[in-house]
N, C-alpha and C. Protein backbone atom coordinates (compact mmCIF):
# COMPACT_ATOMS: atom_id res chain seq x y z
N UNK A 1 0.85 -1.17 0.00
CA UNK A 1 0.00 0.00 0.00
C UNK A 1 0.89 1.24 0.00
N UNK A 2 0.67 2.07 -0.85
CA UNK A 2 1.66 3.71 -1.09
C UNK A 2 0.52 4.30 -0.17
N UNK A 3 1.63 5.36 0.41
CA UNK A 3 1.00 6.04 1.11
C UNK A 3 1.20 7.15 0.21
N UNK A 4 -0.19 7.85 0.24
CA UNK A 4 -0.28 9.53 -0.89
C UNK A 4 0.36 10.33 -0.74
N UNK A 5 0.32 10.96 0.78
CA UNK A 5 1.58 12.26 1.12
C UNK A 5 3.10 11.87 0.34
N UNK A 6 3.42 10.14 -0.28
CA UNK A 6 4.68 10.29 -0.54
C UNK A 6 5.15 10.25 -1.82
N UNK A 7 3.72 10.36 -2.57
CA UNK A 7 3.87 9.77 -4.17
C UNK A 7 4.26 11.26 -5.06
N UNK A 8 4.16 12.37 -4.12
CA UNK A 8 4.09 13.65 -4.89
C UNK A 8 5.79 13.97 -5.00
N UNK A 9 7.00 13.22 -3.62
CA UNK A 9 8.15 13.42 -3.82
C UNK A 9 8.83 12.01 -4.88
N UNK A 10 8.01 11.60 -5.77
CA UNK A 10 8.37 11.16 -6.95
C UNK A 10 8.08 11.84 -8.13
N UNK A 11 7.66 13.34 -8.29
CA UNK A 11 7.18 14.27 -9.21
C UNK A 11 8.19 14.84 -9.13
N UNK A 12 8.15 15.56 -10.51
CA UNK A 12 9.70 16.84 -10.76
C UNK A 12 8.73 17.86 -9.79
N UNK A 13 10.38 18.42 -9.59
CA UNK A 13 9.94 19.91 -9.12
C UNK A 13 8.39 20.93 -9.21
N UNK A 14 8.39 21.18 -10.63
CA UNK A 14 7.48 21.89 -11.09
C UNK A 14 6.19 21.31 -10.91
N UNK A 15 5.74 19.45 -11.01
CA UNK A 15 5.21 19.12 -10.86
C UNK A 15 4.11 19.24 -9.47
N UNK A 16 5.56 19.14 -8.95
CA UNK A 16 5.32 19.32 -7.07
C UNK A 16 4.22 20.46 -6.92
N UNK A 17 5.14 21.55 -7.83
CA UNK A 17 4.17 23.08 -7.36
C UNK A 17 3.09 22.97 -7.69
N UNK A 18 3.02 22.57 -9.12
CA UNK A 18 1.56 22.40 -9.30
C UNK A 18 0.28 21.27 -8.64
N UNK A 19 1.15 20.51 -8.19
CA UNK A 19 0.25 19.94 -6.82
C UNK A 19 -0.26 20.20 -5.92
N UNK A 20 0.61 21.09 -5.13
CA UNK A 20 0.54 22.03 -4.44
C UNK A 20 -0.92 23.46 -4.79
N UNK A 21 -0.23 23.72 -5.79
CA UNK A 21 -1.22 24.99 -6.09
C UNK A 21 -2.36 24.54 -5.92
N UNK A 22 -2.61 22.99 -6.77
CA UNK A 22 -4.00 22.71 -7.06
C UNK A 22 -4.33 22.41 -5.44
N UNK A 23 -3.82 21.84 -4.16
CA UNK A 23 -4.10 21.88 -3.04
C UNK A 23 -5.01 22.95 -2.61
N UNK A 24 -4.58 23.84 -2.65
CA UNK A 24 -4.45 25.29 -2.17
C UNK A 24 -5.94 25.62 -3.32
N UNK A 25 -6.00 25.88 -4.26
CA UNK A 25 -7.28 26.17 -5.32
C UNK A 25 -8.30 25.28 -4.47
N UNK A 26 -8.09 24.21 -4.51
CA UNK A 26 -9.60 23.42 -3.52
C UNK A 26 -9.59 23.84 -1.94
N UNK A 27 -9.79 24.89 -1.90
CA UNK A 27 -10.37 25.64 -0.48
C UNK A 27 -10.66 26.39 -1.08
N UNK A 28 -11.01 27.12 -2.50
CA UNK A 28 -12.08 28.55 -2.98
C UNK A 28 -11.28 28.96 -2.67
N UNK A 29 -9.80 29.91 -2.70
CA UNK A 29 -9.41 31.19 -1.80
C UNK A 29 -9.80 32.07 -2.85
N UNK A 30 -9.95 33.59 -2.34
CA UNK A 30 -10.29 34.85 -2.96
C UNK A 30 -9.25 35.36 -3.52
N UNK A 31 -7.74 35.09 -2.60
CA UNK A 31 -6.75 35.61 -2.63
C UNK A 31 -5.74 34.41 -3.10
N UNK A 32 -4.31 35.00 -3.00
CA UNK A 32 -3.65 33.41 -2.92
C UNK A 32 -2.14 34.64 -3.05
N UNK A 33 -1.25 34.24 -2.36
CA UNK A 33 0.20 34.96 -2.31
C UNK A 33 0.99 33.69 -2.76
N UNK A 34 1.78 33.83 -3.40
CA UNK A 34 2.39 32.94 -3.88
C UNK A 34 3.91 33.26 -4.22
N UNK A 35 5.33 33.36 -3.05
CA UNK A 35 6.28 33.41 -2.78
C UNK A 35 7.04 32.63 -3.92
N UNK A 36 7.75 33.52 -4.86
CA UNK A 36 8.65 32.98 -5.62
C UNK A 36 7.90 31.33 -6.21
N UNK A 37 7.00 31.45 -6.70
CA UNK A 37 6.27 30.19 -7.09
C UNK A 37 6.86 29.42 -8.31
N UNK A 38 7.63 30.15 -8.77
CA UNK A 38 8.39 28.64 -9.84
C UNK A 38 10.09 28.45 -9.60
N UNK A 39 10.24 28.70 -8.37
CA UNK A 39 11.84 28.66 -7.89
C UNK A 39 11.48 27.29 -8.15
N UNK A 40 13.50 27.10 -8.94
CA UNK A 40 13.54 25.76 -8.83
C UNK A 40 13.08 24.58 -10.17
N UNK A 41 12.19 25.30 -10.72
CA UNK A 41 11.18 24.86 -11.50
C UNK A 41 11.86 24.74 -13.08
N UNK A 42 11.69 24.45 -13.84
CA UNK A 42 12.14 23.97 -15.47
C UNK A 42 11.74 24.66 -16.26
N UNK A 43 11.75 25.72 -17.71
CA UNK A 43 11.02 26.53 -18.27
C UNK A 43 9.73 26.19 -18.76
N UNK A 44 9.53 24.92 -18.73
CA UNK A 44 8.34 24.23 -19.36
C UNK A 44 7.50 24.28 -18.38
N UNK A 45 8.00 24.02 -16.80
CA UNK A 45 6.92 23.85 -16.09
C UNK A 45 6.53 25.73 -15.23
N UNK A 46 7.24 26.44 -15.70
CA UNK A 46 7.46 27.87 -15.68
C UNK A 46 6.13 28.18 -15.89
N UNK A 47 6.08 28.29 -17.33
CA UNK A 47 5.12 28.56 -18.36
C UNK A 47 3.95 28.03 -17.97
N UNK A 48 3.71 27.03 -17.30
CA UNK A 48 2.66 25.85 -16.95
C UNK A 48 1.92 27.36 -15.78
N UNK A 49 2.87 27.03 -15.46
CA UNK A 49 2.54 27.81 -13.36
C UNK A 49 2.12 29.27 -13.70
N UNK A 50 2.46 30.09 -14.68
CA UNK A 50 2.16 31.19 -15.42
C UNK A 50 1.17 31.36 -15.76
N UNK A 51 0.57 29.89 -17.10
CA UNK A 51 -0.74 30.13 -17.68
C UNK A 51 -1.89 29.92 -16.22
N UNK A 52 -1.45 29.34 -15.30
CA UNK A 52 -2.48 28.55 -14.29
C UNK A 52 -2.66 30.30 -13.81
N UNK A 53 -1.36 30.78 -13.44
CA UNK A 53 -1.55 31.93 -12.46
C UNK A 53 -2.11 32.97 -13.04
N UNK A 54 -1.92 33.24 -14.10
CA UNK A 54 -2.90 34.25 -15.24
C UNK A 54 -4.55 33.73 -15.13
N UNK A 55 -4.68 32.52 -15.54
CA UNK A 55 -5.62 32.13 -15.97
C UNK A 55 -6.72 32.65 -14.38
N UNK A 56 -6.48 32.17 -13.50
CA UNK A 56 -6.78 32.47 -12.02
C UNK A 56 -7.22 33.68 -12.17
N UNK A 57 -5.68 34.88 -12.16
CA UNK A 57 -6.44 36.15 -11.91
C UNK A 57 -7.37 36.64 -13.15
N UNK A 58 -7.76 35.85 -14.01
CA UNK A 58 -8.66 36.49 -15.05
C UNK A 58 -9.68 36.35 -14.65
N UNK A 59 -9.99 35.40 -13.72
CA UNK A 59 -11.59 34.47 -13.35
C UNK A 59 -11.83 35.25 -11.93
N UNK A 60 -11.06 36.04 -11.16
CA UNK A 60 -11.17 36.60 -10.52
C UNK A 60 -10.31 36.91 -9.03
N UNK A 61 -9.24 35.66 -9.32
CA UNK A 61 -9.31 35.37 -7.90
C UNK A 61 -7.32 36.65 -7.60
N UNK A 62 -7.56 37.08 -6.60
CA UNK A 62 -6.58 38.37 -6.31
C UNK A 62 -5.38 37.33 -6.33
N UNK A 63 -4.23 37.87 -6.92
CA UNK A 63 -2.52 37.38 -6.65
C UNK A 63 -1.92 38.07 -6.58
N UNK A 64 -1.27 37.85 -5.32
CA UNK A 64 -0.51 38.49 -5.05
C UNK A 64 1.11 38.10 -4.89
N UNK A 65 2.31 38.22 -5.94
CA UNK A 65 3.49 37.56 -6.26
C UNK A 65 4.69 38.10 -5.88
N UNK A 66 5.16 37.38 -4.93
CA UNK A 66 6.60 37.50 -3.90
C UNK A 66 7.83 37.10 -5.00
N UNK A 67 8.80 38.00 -5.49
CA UNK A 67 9.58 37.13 -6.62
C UNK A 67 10.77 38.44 -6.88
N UNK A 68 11.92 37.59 -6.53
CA UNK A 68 13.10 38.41 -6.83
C UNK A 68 13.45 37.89 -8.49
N UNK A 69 12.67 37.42 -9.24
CA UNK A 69 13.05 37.67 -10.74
C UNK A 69 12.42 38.68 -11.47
N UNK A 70 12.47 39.40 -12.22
CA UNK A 70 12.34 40.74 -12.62
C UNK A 70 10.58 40.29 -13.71
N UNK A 71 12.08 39.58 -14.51
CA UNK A 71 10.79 38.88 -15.75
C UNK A 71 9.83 38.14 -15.08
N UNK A 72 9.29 37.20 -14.05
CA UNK A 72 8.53 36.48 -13.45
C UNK A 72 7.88 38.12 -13.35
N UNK A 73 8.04 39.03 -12.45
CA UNK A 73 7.11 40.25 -12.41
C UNK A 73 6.34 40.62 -13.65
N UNK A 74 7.08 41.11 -14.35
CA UNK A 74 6.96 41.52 -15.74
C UNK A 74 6.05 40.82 -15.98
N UNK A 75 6.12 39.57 -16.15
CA UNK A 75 5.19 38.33 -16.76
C UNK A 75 3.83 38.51 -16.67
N UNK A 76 3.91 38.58 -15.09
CA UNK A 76 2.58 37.93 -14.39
C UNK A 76 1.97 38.88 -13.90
N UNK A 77 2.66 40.48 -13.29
CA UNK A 77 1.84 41.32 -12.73
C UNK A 77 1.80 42.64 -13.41
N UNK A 78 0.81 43.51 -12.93
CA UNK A 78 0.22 44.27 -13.83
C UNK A 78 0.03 45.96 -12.96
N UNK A 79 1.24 45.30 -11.64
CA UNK A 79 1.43 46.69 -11.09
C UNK A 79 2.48 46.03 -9.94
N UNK A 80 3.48 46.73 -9.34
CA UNK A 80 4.72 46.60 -8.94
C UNK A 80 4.77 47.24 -8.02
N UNK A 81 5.51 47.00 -6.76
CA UNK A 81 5.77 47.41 -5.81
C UNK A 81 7.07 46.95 -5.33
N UNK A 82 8.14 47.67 -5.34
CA UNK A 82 9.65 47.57 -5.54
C UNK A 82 10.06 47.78 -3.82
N UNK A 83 10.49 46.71 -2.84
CA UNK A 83 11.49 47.19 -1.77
C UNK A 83 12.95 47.11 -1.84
N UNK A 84 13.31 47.90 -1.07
CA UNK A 84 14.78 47.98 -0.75
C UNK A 84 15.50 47.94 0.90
N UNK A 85 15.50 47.01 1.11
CA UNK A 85 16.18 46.80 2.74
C UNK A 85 14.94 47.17 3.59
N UNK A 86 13.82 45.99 3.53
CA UNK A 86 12.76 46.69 3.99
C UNK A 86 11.41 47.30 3.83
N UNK A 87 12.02 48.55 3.06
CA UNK A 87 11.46 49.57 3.08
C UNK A 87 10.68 49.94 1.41
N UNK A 88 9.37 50.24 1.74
CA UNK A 88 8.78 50.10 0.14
C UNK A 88 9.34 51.25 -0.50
N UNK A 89 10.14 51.39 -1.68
CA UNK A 89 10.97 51.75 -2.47
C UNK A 89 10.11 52.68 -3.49
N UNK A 90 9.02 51.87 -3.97
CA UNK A 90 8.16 52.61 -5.49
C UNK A 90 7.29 51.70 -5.24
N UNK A 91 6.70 52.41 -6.65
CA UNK A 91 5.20 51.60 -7.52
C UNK A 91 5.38 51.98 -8.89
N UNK A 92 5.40 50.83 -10.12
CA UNK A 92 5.53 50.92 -10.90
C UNK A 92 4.24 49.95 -11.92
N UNK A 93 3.55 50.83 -12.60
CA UNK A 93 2.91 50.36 -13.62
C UNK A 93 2.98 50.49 -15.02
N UNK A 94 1.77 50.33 -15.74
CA UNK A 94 2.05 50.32 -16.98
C UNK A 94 3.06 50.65 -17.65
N UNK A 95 3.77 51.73 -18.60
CA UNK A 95 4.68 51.62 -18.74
C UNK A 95 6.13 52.11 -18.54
N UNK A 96 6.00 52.29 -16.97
CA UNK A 96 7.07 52.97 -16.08
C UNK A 96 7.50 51.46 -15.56
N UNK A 97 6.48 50.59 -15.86
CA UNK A 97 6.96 48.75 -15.10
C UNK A 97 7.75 47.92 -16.04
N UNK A 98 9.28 48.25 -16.58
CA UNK A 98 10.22 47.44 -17.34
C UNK A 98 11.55 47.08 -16.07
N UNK A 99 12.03 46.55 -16.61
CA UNK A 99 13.10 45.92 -15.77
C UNK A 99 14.36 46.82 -15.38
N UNK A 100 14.40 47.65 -16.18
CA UNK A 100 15.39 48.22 -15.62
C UNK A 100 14.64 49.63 -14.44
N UNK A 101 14.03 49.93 -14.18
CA UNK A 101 13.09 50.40 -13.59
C UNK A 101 13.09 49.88 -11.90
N UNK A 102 12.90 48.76 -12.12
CA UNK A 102 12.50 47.56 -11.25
C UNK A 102 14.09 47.52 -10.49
N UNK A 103 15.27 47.05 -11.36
CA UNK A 103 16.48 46.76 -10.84
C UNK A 103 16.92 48.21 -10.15
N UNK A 104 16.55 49.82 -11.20
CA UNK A 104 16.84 50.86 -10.36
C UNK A 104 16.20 50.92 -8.64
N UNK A 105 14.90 50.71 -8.57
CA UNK A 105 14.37 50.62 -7.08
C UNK A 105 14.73 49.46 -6.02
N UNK A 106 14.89 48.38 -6.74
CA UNK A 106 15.55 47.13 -5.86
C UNK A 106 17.04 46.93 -5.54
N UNK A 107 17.64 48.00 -5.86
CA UNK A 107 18.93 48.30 -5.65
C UNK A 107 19.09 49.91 -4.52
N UNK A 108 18.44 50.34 -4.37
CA UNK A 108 18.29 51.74 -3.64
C UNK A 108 17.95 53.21 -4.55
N UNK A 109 17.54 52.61 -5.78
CA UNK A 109 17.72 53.73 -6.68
C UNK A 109 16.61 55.26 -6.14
N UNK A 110 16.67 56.05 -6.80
CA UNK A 110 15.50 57.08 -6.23
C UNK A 110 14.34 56.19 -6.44
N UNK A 111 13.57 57.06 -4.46
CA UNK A 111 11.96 55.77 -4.87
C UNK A 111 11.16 57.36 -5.83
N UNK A 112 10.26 56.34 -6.12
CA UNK A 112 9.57 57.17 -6.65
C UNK A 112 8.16 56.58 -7.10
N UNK A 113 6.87 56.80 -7.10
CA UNK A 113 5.65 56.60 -7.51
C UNK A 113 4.74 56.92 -9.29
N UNK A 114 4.99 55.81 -9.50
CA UNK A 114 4.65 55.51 -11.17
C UNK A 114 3.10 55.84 -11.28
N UNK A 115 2.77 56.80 -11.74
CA UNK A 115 1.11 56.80 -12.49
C UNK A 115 0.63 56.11 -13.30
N UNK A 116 1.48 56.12 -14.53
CA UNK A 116 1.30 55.59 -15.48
C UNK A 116 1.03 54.41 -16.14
C-alpha cells in the first residue's frame, strides 16, 4: 500500500508546485500569495505555473506575487511594488513597469511613484 503524502516526492519539481497549487485552489481562496512560485522549476513547467496563475487572476481570484526575478514580475503582474532593505521603495505600472526600472528601485535607486 503507497501512502499519498509520498507519491508527490516522486514528481519533478514543477510538478510538485503544481500539486501544491492545485491543493491550495480546492479551499475557494479569494486571494492566494504565492512566494517565488516557480523557484527551482524547469522553463516548461514555468510557463505551466504562469498560464495557471494568469488564468486564475482572469476568473477573478486576487494574486498576489513575492519574486526576486524581474521577468517572473513583468510576466505575471500588472502593477509593482519595488522594496529595498525593507522599506517600500516605489510603484511601478504600466509603462514605467520594465526591468530596468525595477532593478533601479531594488537596488536603492530614487523611490519614486509611477502613475502611469
Amino acid at each position: 500500500m503507497t501512502d499519498s503524502s509520498n507519491s508527490i516526492l516522486n514528481l519533478s519539481g514543477g510538478n510538485q508546485q503544481k500539486v501544491v497549487l492545485a491543493k491550495w485552489l480546492s479551499t475557494d481562496p479569494r486571494i492566494l500569495i504565492l512566494d517565488n512560485p516557480t523557484q527551482g522549476v524547469d522553463v516548461g513547467a514555468k510557463e505551466d505555473i504562469y498560464d495557471i496563475i494568469l488564468r486564475l487572476a482572469d476568473e477573478g481570484i486576487g494574486v498576489i506575487i513575492l519574486s526576486s526575478e524581474a521577468n517572473e514580475i513583468l510576466r505575471l503582474c500588472n502593477r509593482t511594488y519595488v522594496m529595498y532593505h525593507g522599506q517600500l521603495q516605489g510603484e511601478l505600472k504600466g509603462e514605467a513597469m520594465n526591468e530596468q526600472a525595477i532593478m533601479e528601485l531594488a537596488t536603492g535607486g530614487d523611490a519614486f511613484i509611477s502613475t502611469s
